[in-house]
C-alpha atoms as a PDB file:
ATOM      1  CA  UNK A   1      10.849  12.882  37.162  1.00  0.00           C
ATOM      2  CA  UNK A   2      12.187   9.765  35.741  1.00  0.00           C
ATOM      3  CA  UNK A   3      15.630   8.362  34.502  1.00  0.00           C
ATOM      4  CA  UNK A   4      15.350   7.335  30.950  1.00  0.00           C
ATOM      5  CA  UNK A   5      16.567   5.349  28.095  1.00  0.00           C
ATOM      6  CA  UNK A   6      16.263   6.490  24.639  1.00  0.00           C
ATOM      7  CA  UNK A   7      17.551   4.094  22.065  1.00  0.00           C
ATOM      8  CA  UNK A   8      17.801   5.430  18.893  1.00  0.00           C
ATOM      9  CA  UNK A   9      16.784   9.311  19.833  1.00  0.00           C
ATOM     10  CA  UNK A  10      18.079  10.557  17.205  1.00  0.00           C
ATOM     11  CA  UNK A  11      16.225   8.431  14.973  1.00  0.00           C
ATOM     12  CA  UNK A  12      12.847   9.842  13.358  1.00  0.00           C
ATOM     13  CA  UNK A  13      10.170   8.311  15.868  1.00  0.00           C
ATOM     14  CA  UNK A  14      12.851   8.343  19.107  1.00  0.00           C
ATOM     15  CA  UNK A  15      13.514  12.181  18.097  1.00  0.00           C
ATOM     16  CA  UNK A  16      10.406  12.952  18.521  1.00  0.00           C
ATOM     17  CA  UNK A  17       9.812  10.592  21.629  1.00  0.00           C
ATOM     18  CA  UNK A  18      12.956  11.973  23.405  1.00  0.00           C
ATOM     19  CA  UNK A  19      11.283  15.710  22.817  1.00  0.00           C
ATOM     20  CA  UNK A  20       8.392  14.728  24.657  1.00  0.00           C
ATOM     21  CA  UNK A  21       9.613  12.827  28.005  1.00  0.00           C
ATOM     22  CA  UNK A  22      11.792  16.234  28.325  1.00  0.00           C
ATOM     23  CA  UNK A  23       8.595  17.982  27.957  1.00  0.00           C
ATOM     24  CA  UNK A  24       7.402  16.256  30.658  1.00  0.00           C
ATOM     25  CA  UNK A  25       9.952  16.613  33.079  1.00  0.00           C
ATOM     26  CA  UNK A  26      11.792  13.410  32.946  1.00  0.00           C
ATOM     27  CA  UNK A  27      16.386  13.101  32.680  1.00  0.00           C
ATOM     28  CA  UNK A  28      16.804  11.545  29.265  1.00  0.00           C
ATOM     29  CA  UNK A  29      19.738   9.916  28.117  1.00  0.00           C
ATOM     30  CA  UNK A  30      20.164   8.852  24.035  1.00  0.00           C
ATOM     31  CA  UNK A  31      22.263   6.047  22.997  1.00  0.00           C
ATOM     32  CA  UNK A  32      22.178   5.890  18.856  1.00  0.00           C
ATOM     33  CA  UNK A  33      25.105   4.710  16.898  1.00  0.00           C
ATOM     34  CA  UNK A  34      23.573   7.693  13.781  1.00  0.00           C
ATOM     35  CA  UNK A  35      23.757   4.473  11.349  1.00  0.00           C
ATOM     36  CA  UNK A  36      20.405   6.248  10.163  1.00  0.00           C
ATOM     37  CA  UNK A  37      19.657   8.791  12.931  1.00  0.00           C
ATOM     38  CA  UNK A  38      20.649  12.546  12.364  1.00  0.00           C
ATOM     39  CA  UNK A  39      22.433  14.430  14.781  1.00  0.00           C
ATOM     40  CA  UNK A  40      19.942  17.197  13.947  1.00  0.00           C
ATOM     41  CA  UNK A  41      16.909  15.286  15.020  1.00  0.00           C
ATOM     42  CA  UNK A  42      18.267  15.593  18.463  1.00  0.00           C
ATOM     43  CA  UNK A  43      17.397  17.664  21.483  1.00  0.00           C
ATOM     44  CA  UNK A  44      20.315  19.271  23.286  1.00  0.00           C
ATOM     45  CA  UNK A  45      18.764  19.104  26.029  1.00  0.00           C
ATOM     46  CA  UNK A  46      19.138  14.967  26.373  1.00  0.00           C
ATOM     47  CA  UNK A  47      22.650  13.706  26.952  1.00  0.00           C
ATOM     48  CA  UNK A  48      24.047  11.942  24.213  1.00  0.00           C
ATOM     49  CA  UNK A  49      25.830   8.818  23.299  1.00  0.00           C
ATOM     50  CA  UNK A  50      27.121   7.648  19.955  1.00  0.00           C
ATOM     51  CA  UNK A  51      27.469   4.113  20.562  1.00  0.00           C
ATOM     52  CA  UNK A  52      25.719   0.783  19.597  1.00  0.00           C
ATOM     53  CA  UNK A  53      23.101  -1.290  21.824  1.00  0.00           C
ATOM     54  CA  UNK A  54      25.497  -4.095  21.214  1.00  0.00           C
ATOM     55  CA  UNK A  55      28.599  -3.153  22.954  1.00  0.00           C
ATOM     56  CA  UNK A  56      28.150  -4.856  25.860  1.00  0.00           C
ATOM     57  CA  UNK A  57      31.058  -2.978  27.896  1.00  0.00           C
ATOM     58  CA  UNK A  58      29.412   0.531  27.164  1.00  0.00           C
ATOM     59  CA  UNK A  59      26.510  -0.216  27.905  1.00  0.00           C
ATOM     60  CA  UNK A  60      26.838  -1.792  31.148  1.00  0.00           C
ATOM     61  CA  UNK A  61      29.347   1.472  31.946  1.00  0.00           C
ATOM     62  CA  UNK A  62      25.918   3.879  31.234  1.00  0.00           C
ATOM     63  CA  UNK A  63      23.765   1.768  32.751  1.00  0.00           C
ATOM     64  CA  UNK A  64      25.947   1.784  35.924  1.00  0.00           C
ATOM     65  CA  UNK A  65      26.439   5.125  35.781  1.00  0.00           C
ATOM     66  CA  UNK A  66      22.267   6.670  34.818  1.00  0.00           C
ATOM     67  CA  UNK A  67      20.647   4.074  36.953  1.00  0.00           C
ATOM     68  CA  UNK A  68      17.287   4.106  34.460  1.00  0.00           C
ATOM     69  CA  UNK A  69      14.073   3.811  35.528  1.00  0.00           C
ATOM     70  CA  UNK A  70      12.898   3.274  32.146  1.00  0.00           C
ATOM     71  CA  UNK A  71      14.463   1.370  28.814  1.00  0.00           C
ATOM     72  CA  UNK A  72      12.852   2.761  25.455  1.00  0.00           C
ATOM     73  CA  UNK A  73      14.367   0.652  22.922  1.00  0.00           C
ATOM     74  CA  UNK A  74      14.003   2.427  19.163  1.00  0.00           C
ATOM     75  CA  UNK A  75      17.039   1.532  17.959  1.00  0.00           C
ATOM     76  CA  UNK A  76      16.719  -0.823  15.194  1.00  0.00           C
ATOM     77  CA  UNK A  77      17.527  -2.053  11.428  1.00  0.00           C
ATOM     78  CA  UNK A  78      14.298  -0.787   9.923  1.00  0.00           C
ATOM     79  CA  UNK A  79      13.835  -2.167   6.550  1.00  0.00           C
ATOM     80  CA  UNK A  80      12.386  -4.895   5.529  1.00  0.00           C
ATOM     81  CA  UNK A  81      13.901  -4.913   2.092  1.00  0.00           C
ATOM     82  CA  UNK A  82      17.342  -4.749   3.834  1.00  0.00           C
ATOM     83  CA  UNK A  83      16.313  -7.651   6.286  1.00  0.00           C
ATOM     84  CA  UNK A  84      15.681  -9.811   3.284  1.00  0.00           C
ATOM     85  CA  UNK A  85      19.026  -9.176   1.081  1.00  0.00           C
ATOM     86  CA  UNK A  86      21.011  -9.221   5.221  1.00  0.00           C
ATOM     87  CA  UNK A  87      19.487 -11.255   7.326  1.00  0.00           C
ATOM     88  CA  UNK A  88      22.261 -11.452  10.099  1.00  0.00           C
ATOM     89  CA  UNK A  89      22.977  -7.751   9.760  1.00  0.00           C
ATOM     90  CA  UNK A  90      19.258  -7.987  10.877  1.00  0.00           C
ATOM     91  CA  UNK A  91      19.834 -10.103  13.757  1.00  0.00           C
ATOM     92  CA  UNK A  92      22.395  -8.620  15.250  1.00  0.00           C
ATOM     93  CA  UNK A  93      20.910  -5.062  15.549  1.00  0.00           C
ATOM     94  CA  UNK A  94      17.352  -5.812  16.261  1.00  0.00           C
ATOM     95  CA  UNK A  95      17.905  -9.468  18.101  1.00  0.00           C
ATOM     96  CA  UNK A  96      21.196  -9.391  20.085  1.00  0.00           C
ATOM     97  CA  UNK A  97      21.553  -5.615  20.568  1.00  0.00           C
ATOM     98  CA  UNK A  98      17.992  -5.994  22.534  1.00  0.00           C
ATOM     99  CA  UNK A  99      19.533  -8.893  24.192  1.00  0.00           C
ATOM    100  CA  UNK A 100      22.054  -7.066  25.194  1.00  0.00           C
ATOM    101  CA  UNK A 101      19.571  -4.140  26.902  1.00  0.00           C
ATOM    102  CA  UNK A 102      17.787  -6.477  28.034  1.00  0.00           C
ATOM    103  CA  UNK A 103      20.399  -8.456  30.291  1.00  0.00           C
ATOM    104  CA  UNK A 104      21.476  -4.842  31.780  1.00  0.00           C
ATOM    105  CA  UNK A 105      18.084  -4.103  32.206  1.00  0.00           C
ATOM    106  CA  UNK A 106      17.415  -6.624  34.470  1.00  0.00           C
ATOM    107  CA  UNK A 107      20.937  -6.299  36.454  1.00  0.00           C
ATOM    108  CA  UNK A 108      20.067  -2.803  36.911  1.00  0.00           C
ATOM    109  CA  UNK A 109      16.364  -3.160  38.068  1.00  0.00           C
ATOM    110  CA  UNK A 110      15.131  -1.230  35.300  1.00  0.00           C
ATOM    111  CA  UNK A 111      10.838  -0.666  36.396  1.00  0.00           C
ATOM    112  CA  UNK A 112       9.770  -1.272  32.653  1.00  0.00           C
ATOM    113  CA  UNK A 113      11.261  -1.879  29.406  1.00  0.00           C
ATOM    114  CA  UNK A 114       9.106  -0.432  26.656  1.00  0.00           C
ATOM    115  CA  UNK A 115      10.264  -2.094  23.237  1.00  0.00           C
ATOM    116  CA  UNK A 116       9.274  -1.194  19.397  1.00  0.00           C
ATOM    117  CA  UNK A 117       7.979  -3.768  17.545  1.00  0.00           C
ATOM    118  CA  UNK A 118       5.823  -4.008  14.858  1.00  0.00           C
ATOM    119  CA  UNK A 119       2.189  -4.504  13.645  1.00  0.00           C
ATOM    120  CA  UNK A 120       3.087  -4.308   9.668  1.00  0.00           C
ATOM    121  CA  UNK A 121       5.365  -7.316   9.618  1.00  0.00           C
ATOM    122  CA  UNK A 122       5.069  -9.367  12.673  1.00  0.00           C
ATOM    123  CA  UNK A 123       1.315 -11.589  11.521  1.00  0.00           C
ATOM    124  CA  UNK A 124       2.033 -12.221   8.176  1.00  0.00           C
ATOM    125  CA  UNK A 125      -0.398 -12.345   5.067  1.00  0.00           C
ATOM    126  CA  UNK A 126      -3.304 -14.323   5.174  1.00  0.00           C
ATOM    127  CA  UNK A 127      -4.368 -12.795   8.514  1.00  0.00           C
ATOM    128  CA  UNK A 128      -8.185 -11.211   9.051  1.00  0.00           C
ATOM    129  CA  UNK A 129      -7.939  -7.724   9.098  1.00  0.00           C
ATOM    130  CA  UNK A 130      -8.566  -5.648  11.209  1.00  0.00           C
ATOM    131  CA  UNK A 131      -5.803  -7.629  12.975  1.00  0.00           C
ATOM    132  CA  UNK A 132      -5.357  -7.981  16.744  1.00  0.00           C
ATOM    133  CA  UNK A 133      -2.925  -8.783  19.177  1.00  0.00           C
ATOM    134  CA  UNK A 134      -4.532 -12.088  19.549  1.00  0.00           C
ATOM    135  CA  UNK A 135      -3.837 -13.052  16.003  1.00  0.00           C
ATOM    136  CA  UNK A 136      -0.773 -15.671  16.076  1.00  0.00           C
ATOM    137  CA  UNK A 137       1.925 -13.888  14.441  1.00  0.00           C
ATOM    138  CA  UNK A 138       3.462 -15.834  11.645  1.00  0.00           C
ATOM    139  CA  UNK A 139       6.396 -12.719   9.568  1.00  0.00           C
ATOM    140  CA  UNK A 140       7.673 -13.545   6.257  1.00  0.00           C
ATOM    141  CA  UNK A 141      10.589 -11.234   7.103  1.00  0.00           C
ATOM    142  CA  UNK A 142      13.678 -11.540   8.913  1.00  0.00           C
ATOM    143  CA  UNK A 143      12.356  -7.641   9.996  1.00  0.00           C
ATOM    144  CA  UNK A 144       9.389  -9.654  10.966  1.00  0.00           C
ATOM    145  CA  UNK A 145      11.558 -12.740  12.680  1.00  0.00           C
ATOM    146  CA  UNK A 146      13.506 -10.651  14.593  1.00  0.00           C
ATOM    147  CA  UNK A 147      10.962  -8.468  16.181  1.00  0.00           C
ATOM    148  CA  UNK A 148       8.663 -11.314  17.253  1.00  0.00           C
ATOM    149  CA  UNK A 149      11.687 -13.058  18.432  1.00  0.00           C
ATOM    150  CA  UNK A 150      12.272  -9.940  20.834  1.00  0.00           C
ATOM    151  CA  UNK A 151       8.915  -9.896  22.199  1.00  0.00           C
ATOM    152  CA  UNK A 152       9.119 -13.699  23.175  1.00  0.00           C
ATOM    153  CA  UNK A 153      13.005 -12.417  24.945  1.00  0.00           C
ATOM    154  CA  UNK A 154      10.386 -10.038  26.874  1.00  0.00           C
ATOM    155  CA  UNK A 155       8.528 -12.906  27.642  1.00  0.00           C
ATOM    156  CA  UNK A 156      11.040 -15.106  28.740  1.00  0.00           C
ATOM    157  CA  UNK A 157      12.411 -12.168  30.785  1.00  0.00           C
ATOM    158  CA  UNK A 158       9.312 -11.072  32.656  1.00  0.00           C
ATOM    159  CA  UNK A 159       8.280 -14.925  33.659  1.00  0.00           C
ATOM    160  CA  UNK A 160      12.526 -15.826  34.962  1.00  0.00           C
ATOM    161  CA  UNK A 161      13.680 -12.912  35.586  1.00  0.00           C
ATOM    162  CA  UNK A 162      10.791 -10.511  36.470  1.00  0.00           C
ATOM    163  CA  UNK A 163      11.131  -7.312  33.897  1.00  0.00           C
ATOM    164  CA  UNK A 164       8.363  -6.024  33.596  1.00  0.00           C
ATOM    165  CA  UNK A 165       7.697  -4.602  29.552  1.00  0.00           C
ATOM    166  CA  UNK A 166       5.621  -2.867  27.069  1.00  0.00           C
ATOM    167  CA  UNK A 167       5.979  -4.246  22.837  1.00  0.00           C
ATOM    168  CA  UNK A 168       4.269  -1.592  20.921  1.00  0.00           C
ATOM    169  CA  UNK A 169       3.375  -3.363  17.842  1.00  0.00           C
ATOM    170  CA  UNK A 170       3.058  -0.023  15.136  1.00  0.00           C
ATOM    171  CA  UNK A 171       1.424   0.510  11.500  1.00  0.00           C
ATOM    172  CA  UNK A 172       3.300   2.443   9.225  1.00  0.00           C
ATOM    173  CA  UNK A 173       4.489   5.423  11.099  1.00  0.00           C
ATOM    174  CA  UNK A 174       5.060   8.683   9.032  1.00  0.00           C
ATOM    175  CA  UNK A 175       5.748  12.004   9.626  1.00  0.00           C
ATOM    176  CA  UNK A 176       8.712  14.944  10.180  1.00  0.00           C
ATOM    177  CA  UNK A 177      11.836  13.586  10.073  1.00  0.00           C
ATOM    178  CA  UNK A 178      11.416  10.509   8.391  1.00  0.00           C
ATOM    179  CA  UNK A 179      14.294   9.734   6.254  1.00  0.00           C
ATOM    180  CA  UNK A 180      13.652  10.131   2.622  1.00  0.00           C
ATOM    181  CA  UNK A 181      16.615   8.708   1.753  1.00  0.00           C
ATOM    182  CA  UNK A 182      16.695   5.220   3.116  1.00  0.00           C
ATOM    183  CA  UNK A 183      14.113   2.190   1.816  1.00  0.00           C
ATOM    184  CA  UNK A 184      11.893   2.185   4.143  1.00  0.00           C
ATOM    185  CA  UNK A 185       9.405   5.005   4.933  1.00  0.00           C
ATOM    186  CA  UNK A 186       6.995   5.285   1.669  1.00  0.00           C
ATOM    187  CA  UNK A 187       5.355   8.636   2.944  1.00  0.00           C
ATOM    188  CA  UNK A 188       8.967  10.557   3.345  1.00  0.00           C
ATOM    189  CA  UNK A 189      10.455   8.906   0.178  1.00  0.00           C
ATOM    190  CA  UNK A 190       7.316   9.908  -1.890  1.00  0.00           C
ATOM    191  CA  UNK A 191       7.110  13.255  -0.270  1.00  0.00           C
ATOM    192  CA  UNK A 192      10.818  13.960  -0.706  1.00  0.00           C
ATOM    193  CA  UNK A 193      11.022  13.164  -4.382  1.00  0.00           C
ATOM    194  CA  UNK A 194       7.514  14.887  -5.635  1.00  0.00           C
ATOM    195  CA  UNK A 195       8.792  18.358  -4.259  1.00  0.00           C
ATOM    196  CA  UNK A 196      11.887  17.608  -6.437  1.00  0.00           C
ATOM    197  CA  UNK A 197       9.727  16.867  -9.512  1.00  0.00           C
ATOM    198  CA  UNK A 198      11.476  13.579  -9.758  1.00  0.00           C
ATOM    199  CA  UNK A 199       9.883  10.241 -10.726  1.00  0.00           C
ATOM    200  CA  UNK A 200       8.185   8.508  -7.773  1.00  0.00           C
ATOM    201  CA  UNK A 201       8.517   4.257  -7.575  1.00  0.00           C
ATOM    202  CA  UNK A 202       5.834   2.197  -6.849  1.00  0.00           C
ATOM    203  CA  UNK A 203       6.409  -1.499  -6.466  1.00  0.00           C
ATOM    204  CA  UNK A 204       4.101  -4.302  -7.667  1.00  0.00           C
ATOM    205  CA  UNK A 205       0.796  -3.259  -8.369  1.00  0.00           C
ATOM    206  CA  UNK A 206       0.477  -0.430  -6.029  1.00  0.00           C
ATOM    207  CA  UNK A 207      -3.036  -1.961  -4.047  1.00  0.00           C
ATOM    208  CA  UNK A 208      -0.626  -3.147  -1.513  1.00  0.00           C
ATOM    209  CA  UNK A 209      -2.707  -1.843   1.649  1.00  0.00           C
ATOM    210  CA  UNK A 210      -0.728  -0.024   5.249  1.00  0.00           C
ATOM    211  CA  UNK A 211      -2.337   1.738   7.812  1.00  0.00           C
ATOM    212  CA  UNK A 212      -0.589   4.657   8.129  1.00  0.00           C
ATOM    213  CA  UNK A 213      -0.307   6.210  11.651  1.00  0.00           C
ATOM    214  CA  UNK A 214       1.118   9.641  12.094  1.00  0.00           C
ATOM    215  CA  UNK A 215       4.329  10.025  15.114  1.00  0.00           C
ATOM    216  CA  UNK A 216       2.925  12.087  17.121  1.00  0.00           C
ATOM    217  CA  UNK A 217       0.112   9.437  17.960  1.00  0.00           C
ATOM    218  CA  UNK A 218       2.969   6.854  18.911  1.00  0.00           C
ATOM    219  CA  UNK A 219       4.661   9.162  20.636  1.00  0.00           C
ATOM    220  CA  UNK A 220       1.401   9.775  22.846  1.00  0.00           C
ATOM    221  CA  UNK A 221       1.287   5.894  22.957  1.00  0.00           C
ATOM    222  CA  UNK A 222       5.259   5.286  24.165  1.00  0.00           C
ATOM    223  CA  UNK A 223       4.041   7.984  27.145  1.00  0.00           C
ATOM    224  CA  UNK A 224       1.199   6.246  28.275  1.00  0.00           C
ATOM    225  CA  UNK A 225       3.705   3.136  28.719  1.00  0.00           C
ATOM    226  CA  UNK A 226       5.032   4.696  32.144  1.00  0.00           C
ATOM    227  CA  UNK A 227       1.673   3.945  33.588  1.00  0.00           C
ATOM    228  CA  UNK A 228       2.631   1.212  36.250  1.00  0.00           C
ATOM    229  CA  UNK A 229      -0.553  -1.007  35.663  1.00  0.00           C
ATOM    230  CA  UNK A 230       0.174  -0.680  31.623  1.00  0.00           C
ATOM    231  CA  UNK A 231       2.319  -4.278  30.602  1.00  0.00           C
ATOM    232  CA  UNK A 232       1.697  -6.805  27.549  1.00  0.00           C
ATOM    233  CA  UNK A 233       1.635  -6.292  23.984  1.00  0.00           C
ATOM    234  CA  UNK A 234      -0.166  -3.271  21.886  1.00  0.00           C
ATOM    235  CA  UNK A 235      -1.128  -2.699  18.426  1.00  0.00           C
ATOM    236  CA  UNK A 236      -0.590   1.039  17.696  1.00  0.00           C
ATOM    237  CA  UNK A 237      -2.326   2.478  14.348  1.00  0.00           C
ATOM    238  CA  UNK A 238      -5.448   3.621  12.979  1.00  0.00           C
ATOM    239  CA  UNK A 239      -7.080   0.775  11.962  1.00  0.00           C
ATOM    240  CA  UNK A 240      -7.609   2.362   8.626  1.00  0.00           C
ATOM    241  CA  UNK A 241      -6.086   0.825   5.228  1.00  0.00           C
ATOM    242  CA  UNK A 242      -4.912   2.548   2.735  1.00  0.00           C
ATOM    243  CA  UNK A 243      -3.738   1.207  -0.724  1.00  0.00           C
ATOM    244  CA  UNK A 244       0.256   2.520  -2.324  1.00  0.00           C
ATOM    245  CA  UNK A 245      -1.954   3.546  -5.189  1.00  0.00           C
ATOM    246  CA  UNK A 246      -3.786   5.629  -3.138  1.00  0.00           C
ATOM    247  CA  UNK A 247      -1.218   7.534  -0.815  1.00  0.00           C
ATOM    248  CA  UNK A 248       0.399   8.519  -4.195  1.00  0.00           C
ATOM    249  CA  UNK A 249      -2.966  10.592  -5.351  1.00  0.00           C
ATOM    250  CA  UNK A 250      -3.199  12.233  -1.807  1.00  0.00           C
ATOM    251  CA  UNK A 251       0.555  13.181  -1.935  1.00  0.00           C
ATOM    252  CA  UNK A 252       0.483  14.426  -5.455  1.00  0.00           C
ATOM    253  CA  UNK A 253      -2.598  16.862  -4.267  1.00  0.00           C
ATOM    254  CA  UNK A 254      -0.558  18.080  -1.365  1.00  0.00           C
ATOM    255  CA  UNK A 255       2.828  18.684  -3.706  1.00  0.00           C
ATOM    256  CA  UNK A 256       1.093  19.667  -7.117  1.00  0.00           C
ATOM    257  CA  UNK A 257       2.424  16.918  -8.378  1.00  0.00           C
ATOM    258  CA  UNK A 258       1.438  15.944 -11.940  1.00  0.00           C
ATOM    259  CA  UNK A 259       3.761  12.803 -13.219  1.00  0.00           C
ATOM    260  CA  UNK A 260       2.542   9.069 -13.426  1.00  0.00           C
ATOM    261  CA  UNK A 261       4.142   6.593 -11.358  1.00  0.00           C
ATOM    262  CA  UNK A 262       6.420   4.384 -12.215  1.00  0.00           C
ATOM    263  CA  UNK A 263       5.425   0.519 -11.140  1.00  0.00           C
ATOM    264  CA  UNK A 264       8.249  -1.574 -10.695  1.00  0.00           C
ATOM    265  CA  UNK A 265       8.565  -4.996  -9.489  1.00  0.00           C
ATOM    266  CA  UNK A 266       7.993  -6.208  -6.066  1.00  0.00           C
ATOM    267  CA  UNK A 267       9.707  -6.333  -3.281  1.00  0.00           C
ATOM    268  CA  UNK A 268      10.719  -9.289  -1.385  1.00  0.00           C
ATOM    269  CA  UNK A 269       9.158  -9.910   1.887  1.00  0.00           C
ATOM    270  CA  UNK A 270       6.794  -7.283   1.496  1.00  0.00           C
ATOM    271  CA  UNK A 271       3.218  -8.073   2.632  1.00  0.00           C
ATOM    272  CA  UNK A 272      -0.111  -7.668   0.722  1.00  0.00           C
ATOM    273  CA  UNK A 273      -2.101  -6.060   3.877  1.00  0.00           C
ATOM    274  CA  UNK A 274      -1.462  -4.777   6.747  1.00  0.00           C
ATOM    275  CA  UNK A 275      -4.600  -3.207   8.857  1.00  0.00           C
ATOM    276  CA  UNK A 276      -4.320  -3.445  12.817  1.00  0.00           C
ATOM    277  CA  UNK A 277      -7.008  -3.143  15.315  1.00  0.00           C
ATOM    278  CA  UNK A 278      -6.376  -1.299  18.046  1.00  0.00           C
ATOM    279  CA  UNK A 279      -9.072  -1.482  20.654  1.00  0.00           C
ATOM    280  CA  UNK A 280      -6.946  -3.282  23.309  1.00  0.00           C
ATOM    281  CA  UNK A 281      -4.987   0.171  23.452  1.00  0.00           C
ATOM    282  CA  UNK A 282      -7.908   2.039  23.298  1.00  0.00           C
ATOM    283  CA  UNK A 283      -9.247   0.277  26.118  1.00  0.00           C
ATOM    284  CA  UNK A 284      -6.408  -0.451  28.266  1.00  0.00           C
ATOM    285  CA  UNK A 285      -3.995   2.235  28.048  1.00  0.00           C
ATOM    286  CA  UNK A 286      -6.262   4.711  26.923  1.00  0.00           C
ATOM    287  CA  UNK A 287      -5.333   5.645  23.506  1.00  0.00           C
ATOM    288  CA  UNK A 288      -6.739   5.950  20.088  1.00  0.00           C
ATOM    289  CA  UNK A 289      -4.855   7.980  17.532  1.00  0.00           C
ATOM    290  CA  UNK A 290      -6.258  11.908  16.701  1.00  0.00           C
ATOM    291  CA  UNK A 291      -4.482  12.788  13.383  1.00  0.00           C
ATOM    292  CA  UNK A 292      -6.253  11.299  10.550  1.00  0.00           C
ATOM    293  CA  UNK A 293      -4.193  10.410   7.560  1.00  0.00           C
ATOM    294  CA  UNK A 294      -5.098  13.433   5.094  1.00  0.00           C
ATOM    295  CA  UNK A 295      -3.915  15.724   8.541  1.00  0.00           C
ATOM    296  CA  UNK A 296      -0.740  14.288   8.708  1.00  0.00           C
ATOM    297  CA  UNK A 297       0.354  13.929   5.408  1.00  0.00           C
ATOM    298  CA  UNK A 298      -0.400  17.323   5.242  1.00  0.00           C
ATOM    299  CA  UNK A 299       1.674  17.707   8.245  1.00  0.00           C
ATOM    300  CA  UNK A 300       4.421  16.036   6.917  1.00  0.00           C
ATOM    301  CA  UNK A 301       4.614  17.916   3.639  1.00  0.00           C
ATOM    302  CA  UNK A 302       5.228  20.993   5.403  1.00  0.00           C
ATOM    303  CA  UNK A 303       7.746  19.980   7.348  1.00  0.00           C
ATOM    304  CA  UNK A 304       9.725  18.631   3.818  1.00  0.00           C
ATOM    305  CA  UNK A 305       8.611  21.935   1.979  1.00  0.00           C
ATOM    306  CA  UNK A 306      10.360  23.869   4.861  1.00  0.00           C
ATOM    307  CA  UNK A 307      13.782  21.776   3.860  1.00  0.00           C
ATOM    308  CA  UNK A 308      13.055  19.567   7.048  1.00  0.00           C
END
């Protein structure tokens, strides 16, 4: 049984993280300022603070007080859109808020700092595809900027000041709980507004390409992080593509859905393709993921249809 750190547990992947380290036995303790996490994602069972990662004088008084073993840092500014129109509304959640963790984590001798980054925005267009972790990443994005800029913190941290640390790079995660509501999350947002008959946005072209990886498989992958020989960066997906155009005709089957979409310009910052190899995690922390995408949206719709 471990003492852990759940930023962002109330947060659609950390929700669902946060449920499964209690599972397992381990004391879990959620920091999440609810900017977009619900306080209905979250277990009761966790103890709970609302705060932000960057107030510096609460979280040096939890970290004094839990004495972690483990830092899982969720908490973030998720959109990419949102990045682009603020990029130092960015910066300060996703760069110094880590920074912030990161300095306590190291005063407080945390064992391993697993952070969420990710694989859709940190290598940029132009990449080969499948891409791997060897790829040099080169984001369009402030999203992008600020989550590579992170990973070389973790870097800089492990070489000076010995912290050991896990970056999970991730695909498009979907699944329960996924905001419908905000702008990112394409799976939720379509989901959420087919039920309700409404008209369903695509922008550009719609043969932008994702790989889609359901929660429950980066869940699995955030859990296999504790393993004391597991450090260095990950891709976590399927290695699957899948174009907008696409997910819209599998979504619409699930919902009965029988309006057009509407196309609608493109987004800044968004990328053409996104596919990420994952053998490294199959082959050094032992993962692969084991809900295909046609499972989970299926999965997901549920959950919505239920009034999730």
């Amino acid at each position: 049984m471990a003492n852990v750190l759940v930023t962002g547990g109330a947060g659609f992947i950390g929700s669902h993280l946060v449920d499964a380290l209690l599972r397992a036995g381990h004391r879990v303790v959620v920091v999440d300022n609810l900017s977009s996490g619900k306080i209905d994602n979250l277990n009761r069972q966790a103890l709970f603070y609302q705060q932000s990662v960057e107030d510096e004088e609460m979280m040096e008084r939890i970290f004094m007080l839990h004495r972690f073993d483990y830092v899982f840092h969720l908490a973030a500014q998720a959109s990419v859109s949102v990045s682009v129109k603020d990029p130092v509304r960015d910066a300060m959640s996703n760069i110094i808020g880590s920074l912030v963790l990161l300095e306590k984590s190291v005063k407080y001798n945390i064992k391993k700092f697993i952070f969420s980054s990710t694989g859709g925005a940190i290598y940029g267009d132009d990449v080969p595809t499948p891409t791997s972790e060897d790829v040099f990443p080169k984001p369009i994005s402030p999203y992008g900027i600020a989550k590579r800029s992170v990973e070389m913190y973790l870097e800089f941290y492990k070489k000076e000041k010995g912290l050991d640390y896990v970056a999970l790079r991730y695909g498009n995660v979907y699944g329960p709980r996924q905001d419908p509501n905000g702008e990112a999350g394409v799976v939720a947002i379509f989901t959420s507004r087919m039920l309700k008959g409404e008209d369903v946005y695509i922008f550009g072209d719609g043969e932008y390409v994702r790989d889609y990886v359901y929660v429950g498989d980066v869940v699995e992958a955030n859990l296999l992080c504790l393993k004391p020989e597991v450090s260095g960066v990950f891709n976590i997906a399927t290695g699957v593509g899948t174009t907008v155009n696409q997910l819209f005709r599998m979504l619409a089957e699930l919902t009965n859905y029988s309006k057009q979409p509407v196309y609608a310009e493109p987004r800044k910052g968004d990328l053409r393709k996104s596919v990420l190899d994952c053998s490294k995690a199959e082959r050094i922390l032992g993962w692969k993921p084991k809900i295909d995408l046609k499972t989970g949206l299926a999965l997901t719709v549920e959950f919505f249809k239920s009034g999730g």
